[in-house]
Protein backbone atom coordinates (compact mmCIF):
# COMPACT_ATOMS: atom_id res chain seq x y z
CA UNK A 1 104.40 81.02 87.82
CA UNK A 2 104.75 79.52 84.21
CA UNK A 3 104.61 76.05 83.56
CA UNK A 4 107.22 73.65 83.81
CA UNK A 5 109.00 73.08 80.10
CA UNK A 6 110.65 70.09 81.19
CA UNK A 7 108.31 67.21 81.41
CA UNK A 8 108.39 63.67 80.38
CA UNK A 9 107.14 63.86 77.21
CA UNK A 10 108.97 66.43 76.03
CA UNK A 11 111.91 64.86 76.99
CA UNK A 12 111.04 61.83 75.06
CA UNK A 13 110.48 63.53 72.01
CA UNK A 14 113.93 65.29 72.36
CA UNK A 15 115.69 62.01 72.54
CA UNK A 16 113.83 60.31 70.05
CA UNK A 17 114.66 63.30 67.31
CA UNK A 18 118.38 63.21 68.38
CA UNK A 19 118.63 59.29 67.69
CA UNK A 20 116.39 59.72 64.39
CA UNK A 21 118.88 63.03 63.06
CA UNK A 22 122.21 61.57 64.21
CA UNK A 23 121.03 58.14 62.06
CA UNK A 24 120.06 60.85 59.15
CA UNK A 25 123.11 62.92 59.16
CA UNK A 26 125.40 60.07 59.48
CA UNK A 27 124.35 58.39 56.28
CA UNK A 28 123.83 61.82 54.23
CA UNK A 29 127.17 62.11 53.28
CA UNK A 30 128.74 58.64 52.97
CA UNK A 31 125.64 57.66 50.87
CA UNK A 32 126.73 59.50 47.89
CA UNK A 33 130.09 58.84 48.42
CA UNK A 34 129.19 55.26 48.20
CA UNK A 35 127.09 56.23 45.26
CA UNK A 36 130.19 57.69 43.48
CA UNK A 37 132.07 54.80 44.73
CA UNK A 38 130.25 52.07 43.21
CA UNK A 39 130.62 54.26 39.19
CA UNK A 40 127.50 56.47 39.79
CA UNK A 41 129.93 59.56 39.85
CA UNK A 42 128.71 62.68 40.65
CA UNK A 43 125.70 62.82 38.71
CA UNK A 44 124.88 59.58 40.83
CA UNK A 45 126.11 61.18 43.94
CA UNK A 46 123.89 63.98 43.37
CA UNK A 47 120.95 61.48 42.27
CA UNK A 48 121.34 59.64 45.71
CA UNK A 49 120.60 62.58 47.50
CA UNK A 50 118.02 64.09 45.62
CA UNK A 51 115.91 60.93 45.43
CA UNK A 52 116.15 60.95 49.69
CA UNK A 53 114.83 64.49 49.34
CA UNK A 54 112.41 63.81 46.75
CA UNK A 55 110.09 61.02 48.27
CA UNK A 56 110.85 62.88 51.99
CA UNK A 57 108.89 66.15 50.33
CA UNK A 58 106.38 64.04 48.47
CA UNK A 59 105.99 62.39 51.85
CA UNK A 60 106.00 65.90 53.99
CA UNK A 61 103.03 66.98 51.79
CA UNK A 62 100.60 64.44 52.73
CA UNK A 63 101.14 65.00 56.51
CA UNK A 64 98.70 67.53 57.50
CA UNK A 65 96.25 64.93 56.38
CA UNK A 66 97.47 62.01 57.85
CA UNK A 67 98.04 63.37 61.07
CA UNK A 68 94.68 64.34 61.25
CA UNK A 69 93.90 60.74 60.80
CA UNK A 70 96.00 59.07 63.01
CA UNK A 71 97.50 61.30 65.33
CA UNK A 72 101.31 61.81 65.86
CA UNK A 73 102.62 58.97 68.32
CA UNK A 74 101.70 56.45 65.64
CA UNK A 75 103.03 58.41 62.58
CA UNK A 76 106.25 58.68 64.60
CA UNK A 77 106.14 54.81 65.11
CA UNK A 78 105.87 54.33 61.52
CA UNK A 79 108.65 56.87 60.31
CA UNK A 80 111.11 55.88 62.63
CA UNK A 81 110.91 52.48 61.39
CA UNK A 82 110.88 53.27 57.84
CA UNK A 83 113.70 55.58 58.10
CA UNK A 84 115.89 52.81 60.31
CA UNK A 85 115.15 49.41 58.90
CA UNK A 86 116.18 49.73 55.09
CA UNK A 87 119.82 51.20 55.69
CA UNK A 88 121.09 48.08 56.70
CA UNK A 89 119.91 46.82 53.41
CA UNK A 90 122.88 49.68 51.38
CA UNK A 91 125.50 46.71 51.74
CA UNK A 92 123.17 44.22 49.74
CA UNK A 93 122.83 47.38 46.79
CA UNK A 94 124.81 46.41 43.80
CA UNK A 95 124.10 49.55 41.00
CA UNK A 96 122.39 53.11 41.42
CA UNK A 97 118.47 51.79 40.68
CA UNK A 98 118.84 49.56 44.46
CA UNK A 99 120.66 52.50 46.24
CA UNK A 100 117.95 54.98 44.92
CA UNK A 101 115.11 52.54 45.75
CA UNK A 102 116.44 52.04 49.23
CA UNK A 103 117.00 55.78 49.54
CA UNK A 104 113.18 55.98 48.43
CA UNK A 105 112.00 54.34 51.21
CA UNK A 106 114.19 56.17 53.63
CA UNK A 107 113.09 59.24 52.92
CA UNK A 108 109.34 58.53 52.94
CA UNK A 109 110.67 57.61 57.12
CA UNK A 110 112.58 61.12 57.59
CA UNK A 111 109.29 63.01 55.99
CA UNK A 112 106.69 61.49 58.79
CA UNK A 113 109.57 62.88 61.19
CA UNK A 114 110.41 65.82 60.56
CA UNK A 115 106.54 67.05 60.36
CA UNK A 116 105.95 64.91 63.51
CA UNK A 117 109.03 66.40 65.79
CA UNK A 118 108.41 70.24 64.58
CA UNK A 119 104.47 70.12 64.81
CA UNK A 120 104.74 67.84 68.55
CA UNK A 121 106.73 69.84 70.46
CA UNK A 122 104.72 73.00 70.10
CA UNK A 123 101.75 70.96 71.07
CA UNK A 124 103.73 69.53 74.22
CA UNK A 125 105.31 72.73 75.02
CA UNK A 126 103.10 75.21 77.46
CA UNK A 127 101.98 78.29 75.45
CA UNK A 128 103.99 80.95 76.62
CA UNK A 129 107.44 78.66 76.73
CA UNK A 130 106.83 77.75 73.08
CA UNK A 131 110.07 79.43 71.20
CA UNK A 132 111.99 78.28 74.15
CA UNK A 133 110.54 74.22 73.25
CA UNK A 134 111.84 75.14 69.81
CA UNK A 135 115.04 76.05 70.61
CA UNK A 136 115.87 73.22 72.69
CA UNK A 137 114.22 70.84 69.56
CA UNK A 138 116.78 73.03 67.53
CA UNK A 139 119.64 71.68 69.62
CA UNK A 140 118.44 68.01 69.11
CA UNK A 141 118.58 68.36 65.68
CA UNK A 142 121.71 70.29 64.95
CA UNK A 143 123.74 68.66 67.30
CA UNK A 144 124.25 65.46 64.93
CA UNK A 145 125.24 68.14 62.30
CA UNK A 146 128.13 69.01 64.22
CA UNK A 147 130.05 65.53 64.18
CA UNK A 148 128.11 62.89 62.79
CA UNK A 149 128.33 64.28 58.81
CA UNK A 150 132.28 64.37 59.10
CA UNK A 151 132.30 60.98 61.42
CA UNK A 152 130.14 59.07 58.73
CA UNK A 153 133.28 60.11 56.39
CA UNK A 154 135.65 59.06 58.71
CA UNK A 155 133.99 55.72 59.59
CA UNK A 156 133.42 54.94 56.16
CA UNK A 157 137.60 55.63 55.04
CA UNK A 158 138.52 54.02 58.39
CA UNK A 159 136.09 50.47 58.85
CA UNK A 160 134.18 50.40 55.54
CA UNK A 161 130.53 51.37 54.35
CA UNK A 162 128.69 48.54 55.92
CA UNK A 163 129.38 49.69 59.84
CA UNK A 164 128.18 53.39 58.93
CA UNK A 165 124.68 51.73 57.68
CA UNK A 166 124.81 49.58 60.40
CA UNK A 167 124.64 52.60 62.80
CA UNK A 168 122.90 54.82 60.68
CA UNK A 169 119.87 52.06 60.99
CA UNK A 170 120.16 51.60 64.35
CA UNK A 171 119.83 54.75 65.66
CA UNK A 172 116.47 55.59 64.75
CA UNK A 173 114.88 52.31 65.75
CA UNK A 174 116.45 53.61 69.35
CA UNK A 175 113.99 56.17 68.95
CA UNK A 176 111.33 54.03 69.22
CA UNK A 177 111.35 53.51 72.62
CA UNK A 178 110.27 57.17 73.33
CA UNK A 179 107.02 56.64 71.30
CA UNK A 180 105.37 55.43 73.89
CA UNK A 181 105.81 58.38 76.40
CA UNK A 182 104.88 60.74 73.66
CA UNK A 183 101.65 59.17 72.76
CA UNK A 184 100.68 59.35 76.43
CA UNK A 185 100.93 63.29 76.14
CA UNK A 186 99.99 63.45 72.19
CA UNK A 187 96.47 63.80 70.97
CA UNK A 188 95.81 60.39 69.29
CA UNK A 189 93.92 62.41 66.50
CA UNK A 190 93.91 66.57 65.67
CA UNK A 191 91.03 68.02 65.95
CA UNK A 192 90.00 71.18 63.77
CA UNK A 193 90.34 72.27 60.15
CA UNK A 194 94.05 72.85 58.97
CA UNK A 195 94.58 73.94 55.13
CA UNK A 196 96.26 71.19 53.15
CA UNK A 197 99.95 71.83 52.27
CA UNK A 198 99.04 73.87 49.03
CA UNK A 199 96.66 76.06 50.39
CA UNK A 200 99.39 76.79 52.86
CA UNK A 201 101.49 77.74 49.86
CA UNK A 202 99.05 80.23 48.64
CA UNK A 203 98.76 82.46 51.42
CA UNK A 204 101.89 84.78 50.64
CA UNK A 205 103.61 85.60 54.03
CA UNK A 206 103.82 81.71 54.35
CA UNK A 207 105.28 80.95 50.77
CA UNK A 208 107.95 83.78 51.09
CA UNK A 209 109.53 82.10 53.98
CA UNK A 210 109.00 78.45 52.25
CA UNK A 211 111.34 79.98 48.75
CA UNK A 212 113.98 81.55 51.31
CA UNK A 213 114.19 78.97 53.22
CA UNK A 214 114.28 76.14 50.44
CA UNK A 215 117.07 78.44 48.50
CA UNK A 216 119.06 78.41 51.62
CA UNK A 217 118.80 74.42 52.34
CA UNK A 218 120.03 73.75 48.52
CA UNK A 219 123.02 75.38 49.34
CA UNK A 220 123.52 73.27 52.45
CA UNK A 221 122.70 70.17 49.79
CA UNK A 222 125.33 71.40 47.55
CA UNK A 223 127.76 71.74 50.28
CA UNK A 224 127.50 68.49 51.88
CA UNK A 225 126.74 66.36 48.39
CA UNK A 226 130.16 67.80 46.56
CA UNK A 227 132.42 69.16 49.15
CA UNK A 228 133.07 65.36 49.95
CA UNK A 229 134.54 64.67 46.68
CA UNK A 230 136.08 68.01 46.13
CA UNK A 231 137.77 67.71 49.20
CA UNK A 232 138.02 64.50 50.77
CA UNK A 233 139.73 63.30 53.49
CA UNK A 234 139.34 63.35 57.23
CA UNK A 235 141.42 66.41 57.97
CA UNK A 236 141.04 69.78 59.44
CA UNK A 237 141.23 71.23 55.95
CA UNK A 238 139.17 68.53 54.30
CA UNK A 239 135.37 67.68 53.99
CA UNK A 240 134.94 65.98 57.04
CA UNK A 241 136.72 68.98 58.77
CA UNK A 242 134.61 71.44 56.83
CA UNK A 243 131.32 69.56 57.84
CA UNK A 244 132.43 69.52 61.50
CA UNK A 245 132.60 73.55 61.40
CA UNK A 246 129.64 73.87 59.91
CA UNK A 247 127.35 71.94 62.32
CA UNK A 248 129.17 73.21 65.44
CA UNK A 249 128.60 76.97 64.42
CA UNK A 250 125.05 76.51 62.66
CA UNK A 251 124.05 74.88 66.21
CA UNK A 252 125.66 78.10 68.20
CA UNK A 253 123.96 80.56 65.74
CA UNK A 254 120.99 78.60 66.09
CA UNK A 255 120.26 78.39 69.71
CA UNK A 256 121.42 82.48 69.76
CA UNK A 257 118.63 83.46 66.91
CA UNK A 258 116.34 81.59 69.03
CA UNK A 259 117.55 84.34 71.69
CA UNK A 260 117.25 87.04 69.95
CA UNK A 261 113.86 85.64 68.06
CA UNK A 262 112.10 86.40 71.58
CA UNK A 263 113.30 89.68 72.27
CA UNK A 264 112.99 91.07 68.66
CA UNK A 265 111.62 90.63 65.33
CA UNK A 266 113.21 87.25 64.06
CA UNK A 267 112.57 88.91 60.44
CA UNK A 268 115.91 90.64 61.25
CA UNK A 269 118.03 87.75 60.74
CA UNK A 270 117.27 86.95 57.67
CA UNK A 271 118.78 89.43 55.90
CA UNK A 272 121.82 89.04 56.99
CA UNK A 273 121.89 85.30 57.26
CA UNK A 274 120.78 85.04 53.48
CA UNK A 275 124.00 87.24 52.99
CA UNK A 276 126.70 84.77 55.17
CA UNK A 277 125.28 81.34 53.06
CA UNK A 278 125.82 83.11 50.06
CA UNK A 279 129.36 84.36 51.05
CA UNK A 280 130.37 81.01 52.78
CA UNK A 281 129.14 79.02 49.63
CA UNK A 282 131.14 80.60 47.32
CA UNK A 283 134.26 80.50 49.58
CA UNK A 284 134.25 77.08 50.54
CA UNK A 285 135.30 75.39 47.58
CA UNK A 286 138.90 76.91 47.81
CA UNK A 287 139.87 74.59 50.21
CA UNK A 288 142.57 75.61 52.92
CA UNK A 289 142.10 78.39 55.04
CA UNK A 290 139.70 79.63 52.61
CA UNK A 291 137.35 76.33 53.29
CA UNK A 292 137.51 76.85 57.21
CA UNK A 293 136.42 80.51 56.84
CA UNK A 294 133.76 79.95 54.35
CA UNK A 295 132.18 76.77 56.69
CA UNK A 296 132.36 79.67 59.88
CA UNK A 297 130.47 82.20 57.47
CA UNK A 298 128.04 79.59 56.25
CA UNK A 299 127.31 77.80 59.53
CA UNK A 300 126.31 81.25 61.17
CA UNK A 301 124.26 82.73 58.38
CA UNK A 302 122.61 78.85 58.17
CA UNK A 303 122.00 78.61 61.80
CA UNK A 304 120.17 82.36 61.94
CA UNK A 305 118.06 81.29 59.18
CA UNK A 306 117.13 77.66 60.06
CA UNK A 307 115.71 79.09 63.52
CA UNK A 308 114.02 82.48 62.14
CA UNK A 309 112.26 80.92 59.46
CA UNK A 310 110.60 78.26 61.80
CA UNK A 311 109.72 80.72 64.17
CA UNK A 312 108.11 83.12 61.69
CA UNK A 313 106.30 80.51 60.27
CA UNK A 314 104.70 78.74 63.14
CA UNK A 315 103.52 82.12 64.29
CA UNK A 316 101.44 82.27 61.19
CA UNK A 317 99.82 79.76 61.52
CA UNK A 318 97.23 78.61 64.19
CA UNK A 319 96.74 76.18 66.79
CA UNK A 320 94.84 73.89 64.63
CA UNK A 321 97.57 73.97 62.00
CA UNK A 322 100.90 73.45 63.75
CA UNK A 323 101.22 70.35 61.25
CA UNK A 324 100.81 72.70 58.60
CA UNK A 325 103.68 74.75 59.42
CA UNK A 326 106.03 72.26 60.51
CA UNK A 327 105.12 70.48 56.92
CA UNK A 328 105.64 73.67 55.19
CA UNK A 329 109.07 74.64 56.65
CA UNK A 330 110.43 70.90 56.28
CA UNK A 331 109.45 70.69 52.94
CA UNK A 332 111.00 73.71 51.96
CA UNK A 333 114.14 72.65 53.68
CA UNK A 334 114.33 68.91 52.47
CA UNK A 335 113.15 70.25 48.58
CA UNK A 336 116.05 72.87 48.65
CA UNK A 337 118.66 69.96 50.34
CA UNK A 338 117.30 67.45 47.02
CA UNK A 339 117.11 69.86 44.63
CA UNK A 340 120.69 71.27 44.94
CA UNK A 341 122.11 68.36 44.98
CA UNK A 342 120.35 66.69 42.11
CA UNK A 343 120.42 69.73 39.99
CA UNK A 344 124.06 71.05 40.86
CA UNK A 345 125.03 67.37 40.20
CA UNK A 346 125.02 68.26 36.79
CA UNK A 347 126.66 72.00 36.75
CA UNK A 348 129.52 70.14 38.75
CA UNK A 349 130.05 67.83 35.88
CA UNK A 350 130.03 70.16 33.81
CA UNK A 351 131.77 73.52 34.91
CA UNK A 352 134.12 72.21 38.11
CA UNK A 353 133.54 72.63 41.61
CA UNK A 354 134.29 76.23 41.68
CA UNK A 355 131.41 77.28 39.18
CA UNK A 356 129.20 75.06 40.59
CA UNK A 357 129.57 76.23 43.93
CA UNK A 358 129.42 80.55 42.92
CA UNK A 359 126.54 79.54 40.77
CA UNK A 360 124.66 78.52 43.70
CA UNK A 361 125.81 81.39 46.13
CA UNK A 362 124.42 83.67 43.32
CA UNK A 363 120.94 81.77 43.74
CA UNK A 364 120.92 82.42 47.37
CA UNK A 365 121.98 85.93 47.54
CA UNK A 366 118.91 86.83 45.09
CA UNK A 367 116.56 85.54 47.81
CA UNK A 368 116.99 88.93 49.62
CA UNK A 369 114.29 90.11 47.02
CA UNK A 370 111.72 88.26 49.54
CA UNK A 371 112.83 89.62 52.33
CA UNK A 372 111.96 92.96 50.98
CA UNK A 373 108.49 91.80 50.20
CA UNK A 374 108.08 90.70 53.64
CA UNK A 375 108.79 93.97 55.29
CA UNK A 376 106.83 95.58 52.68
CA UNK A 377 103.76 93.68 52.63
């Protein structure tokens, strides 16, 4: 008989990475509005953004070592608090440099986190249930993405800026009542040699997945930086409505790849999810009809790849270097989220929306060159 996957802990650490992602993806939208609100434009829009994803990677790179230090329940602690406790400090922020510096912070919070949540639950999970653990994690995650993006939009147009960074605060600090049934379960320090974060990088089959991955999540930063202000609004056919189809079906493709990831090769799906976020990216900025259809094509193709790419890359990696993986995978996802918005910040400014927008699906669609050197090597 297999083990029991539901158990205390796990449960824990599924309710402490809801409350820490729905406090993450309620603020990720409204805080470049409010950027672009306050004169930063887009350029500042994109800034805000990019500087969360910025000290989050710088952050995410360190992790393999510091978890071997101090273990994960108290790295948890520490990035829950750090990714709660300076949003309520957005409504004191008078110009771009205080906005960035509080984003800073924030993001130093959501790297410990993300490393913490995808490296823990492997560890928690028995061994043969462990792509099921990861699906379920999956569904903590990317069930914020369904309505908190387009309800930090509609808070913000309905009561004001302040209440979203209210909430956005609280939630993770809600978290941190879990921590303590997690470190019961947790080792309190890793034991074993794990290769630091650029080592990891240098083996090939591991940096393939990192670039696909990281040129997928920069469309996903483009998308929910800019579609805001090229379409805003609390609509159907507006951003908020756009954001809401995009989380619902990235979560449904999601938990289905996971499916499919343990009957078959989960290299199958990237192909053709590389090919739907490059399709959806460059149809979404029509707006309309056009904007619906575009977030159904993206949210699949986003959802396939967001669960292959962890899978593949946790099974190259050993016991010993879970952190490893989980740091490599969330750095390539929160480097591609900063990058495209900070650098598509300035193709927006300069060519429109539109260009900005096909530009990027362009990017994306070349990544199918890796996942012909994958199958070949």
């Amino acid at each position: 008989m297999s083990e029991s996957l539901i158990t205390r802990p796990l449960v824990m650490l599924i309710l402490a990475a809801f409350a820490a992602l729905f406090g993450f993806q309620l603020l990720l939208s409204v805080v470049p509005l409010y950027a672009n609100a306050i004169g930063g434009g887009s350029s500042g829009a994109g800034l805000a953004t990019g500087a969360f994803m910025l000290s989050t990677v710088l952050t995410q790179i360190q992790m393999p070592r510091l978890l071997r230090r101090f273990g994960y329940g108290a790295a948890l602690a520490v990035g829950l608090l750090l990714l709660g406790l300076p949003a309520f400090l957005y409504t004191l922020a008078q110009g771009m440099s205080s906005i960035v510096a509080v984003t800073l912070v924030r993001g130093v919070g959501f790297g410990i986190v993300t490393v913490v949540f995808a490296a823990l639950i492997v560890e928690l999970a028995p061994p043969g249930r462990r792509g099921e653990a990861l699906g379920l994690l999956g569904v903590a995650i990317t069930v914020p993405t369904i309505f908190a993006n387009s309800l930090g939009i509609w808070m913000s147009d309905r009561f004001g800026y302040e209440m979203v960074f209210l909430i956005g605060g609280l939630f993770p600090l809600l978290g941190l009542g879990a921590v303590l049934g997690i470190r019961r379960a947790a080792p309190s320090t890793l034991e074993g040699r794990s290769a630091g974060f650029f080592a990891g990088l240098r083996r090939g089959p591991l940096r393939r997945l990192a670039l696909l991955f990281c040129t997928t999540t920069m469309a996903a930063g483009v998308i929910i930086t800019f579609l805001p202000l090229a379409e805003p609004g609390a609509s159907l056919f507006s951003a908020a409505g756009a954001l809401l189809i995009v989380g619902v079906v990235s979560t449904i493709s999601r938990w289905w790849a996971g499916r499919f990831g343990d009957r078959h090769d989960a290299r199958l799906l990237l192909a053709p999810g590389l090919i739907a976020c490059a399709a959806g990216t460059a149809i979404i900025p029509w707006g309309g009809a056009l904007m619906i259809s575009g977030s159904v094509i993206f949210g699949t193709g986003f959802g396939l790849l967001t669960n292959a790419t962890l899978v593949l890359t946790m099974q190259r990696v050993s016991k010993t270097e879970y952190g490893l993986g989980s740091t490599l995978w969330n750095a390539a996802f929160d480097a591609g989220t900063g990058l495209g918005a900070f650098a598509f910040g300035f193709i927006v400014s300069a060519l429109g929306f539109s260009w900005a927008f096909l530009l990027c699906a362009l990017l994306v669609a070349s990544a199918l060159v890796l996942v012909y050197l994958d199958f070949a090597d």
